[in-house]
C-alpha atoms as a PDB file:
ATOM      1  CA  UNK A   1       0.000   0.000   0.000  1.00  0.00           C
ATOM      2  CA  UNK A   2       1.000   3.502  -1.055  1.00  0.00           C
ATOM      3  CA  UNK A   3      -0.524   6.840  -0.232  1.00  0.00           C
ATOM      4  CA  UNK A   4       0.694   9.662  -2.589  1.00  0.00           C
ATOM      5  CA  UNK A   5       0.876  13.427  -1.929  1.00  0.00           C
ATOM      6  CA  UNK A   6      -1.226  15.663  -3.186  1.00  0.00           C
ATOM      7  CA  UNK A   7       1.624  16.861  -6.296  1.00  0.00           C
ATOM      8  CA  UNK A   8       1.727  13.308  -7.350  1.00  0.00           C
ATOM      9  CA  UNK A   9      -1.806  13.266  -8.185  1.00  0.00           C
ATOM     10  CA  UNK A  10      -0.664  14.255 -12.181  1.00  0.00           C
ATOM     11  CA  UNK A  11       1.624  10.780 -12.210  1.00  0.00           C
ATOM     12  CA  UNK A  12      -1.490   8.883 -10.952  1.00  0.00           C
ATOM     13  CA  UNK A  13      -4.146   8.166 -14.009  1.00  0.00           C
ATOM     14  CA  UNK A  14      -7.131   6.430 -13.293  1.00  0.00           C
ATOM     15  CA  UNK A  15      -6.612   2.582 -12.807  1.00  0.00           C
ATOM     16  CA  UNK A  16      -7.124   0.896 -16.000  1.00  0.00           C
ATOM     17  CA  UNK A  17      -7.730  -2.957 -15.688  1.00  0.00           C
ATOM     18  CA  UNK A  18      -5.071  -3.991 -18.155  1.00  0.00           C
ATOM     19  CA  UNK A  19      -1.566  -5.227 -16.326  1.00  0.00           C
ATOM     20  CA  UNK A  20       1.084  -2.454 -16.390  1.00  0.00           C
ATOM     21  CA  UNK A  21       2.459   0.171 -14.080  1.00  0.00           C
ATOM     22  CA  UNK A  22      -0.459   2.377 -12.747  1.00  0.00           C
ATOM     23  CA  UNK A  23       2.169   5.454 -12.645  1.00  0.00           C
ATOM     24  CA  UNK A  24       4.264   5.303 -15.763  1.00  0.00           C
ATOM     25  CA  UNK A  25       5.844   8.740 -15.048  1.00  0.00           C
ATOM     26  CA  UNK A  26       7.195   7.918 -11.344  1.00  0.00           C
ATOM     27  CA  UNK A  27      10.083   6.799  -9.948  1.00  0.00           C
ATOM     28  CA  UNK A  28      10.019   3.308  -8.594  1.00  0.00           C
ATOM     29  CA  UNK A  29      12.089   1.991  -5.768  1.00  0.00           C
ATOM     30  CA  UNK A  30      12.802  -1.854  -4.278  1.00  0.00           C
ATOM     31  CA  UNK A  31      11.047  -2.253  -1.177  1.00  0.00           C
ATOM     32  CA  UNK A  32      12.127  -4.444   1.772  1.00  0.00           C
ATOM     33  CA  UNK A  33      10.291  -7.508   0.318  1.00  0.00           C
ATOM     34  CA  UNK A  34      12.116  -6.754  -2.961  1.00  0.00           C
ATOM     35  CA  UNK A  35       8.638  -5.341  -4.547  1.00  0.00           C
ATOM     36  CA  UNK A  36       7.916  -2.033  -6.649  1.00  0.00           C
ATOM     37  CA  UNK A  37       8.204   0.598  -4.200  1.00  0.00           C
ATOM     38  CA  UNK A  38       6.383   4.221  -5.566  1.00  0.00           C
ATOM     39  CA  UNK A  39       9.388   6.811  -4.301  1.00  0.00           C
ATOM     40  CA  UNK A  40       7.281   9.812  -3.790  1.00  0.00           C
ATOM     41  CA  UNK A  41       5.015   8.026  -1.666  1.00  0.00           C
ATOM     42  CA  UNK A  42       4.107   9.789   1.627  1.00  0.00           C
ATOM     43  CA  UNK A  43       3.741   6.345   3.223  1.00  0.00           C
ATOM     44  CA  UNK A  44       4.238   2.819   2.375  1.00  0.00           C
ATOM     45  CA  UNK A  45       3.245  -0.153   4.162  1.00  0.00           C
ATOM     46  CA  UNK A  46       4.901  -3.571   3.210  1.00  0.00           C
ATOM     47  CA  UNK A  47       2.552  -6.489   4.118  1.00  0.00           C
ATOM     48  CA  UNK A  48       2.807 -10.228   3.644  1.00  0.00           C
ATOM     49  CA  UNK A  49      -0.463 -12.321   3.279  1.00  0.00           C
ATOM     50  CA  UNK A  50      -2.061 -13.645   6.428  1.00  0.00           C
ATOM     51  CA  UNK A  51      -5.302 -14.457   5.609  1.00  0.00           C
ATOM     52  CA  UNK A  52      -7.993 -13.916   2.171  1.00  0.00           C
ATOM     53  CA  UNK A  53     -12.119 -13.911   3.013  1.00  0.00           C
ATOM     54  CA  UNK A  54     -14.431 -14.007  -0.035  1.00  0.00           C
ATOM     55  CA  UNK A  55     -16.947 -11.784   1.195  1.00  0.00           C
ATOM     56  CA  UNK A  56     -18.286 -10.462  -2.138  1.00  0.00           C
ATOM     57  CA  UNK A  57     -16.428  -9.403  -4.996  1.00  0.00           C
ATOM     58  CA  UNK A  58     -12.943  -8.618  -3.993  1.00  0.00           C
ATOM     59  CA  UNK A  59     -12.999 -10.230  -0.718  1.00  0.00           C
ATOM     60  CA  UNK A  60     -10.668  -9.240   2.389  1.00  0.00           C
ATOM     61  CA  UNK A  61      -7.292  -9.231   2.113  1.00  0.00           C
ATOM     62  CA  UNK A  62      -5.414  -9.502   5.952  1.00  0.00           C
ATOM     63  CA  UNK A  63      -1.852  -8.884   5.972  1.00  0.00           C
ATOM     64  CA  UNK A  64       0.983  -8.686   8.705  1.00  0.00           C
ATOM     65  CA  UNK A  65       3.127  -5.342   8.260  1.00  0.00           C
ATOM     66  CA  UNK A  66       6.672  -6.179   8.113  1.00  0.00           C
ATOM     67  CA  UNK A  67       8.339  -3.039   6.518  1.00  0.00           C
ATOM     68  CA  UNK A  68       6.968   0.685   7.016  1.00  0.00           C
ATOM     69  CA  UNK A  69       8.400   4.274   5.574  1.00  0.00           C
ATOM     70  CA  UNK A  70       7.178   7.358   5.537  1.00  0.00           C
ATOM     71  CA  UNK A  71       7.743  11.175   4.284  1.00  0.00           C
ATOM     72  CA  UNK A  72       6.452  15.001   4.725  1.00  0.00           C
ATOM     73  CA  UNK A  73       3.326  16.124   3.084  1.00  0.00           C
ATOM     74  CA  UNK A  74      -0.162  15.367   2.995  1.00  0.00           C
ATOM     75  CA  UNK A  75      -1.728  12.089   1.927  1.00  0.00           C
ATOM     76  CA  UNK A  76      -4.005  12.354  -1.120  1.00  0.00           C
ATOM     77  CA  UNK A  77      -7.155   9.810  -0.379  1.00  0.00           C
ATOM     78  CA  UNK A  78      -9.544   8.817  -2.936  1.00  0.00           C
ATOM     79  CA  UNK A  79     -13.147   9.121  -1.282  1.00  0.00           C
ATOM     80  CA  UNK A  80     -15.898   9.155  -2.700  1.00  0.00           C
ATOM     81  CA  UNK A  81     -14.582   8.894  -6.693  1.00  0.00           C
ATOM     82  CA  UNK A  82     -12.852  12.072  -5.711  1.00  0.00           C
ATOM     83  CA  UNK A  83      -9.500  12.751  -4.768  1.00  0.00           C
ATOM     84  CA  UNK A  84      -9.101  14.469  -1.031  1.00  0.00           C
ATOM     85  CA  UNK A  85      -5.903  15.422   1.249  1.00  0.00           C
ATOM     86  CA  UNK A  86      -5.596  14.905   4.698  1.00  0.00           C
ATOM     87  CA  UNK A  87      -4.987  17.617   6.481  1.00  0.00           C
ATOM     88  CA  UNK A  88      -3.063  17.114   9.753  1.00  0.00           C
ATOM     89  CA  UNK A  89      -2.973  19.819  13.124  1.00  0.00           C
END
């Protein structure tokens, strides 16, 4: 999981549902568990699997954090089919 800053929001295009990078323009990092790591994430949470429910649709995915990072600035939130920022203070 990645939460991007409110300036990143022109590298982040709507999801599309074909398999490719969802931000082509961005710089991409290794994380911890040697994944694609977005580098001007605000935060990033690196989980492994613990447990999948089907509950409808896309189900629940459970995971166990084992690497964290974070930066300054705001996180930009999609709510609502509209993008926010949190606003901390």
């Amino acid at each position: 999981m990645a939460a991007v800053s409110r300036t990143s929001h022109r590298v982040c295009p709507p999801a599309r549902r074909k398999r490719r990078r969802p931000f082509p323009t961005a710089a991409w990092g290794q994380g911890v568990l040697n994944v694609p790591v977005l580098q001007s994430a605000v935060c990033v949470l690196e989980c492994v699997l613990h447990h999948y429910q089907v509950v409808g649709t896309p189900g629940i995915f459970v995971g166990r954090i084992v690497a964290t990072r974070s930066a300054q600035g705001n996180p930009l939130i999609n709510f609502r089919g509209e993008f926010r920022t949190l606003l901390y203070g």
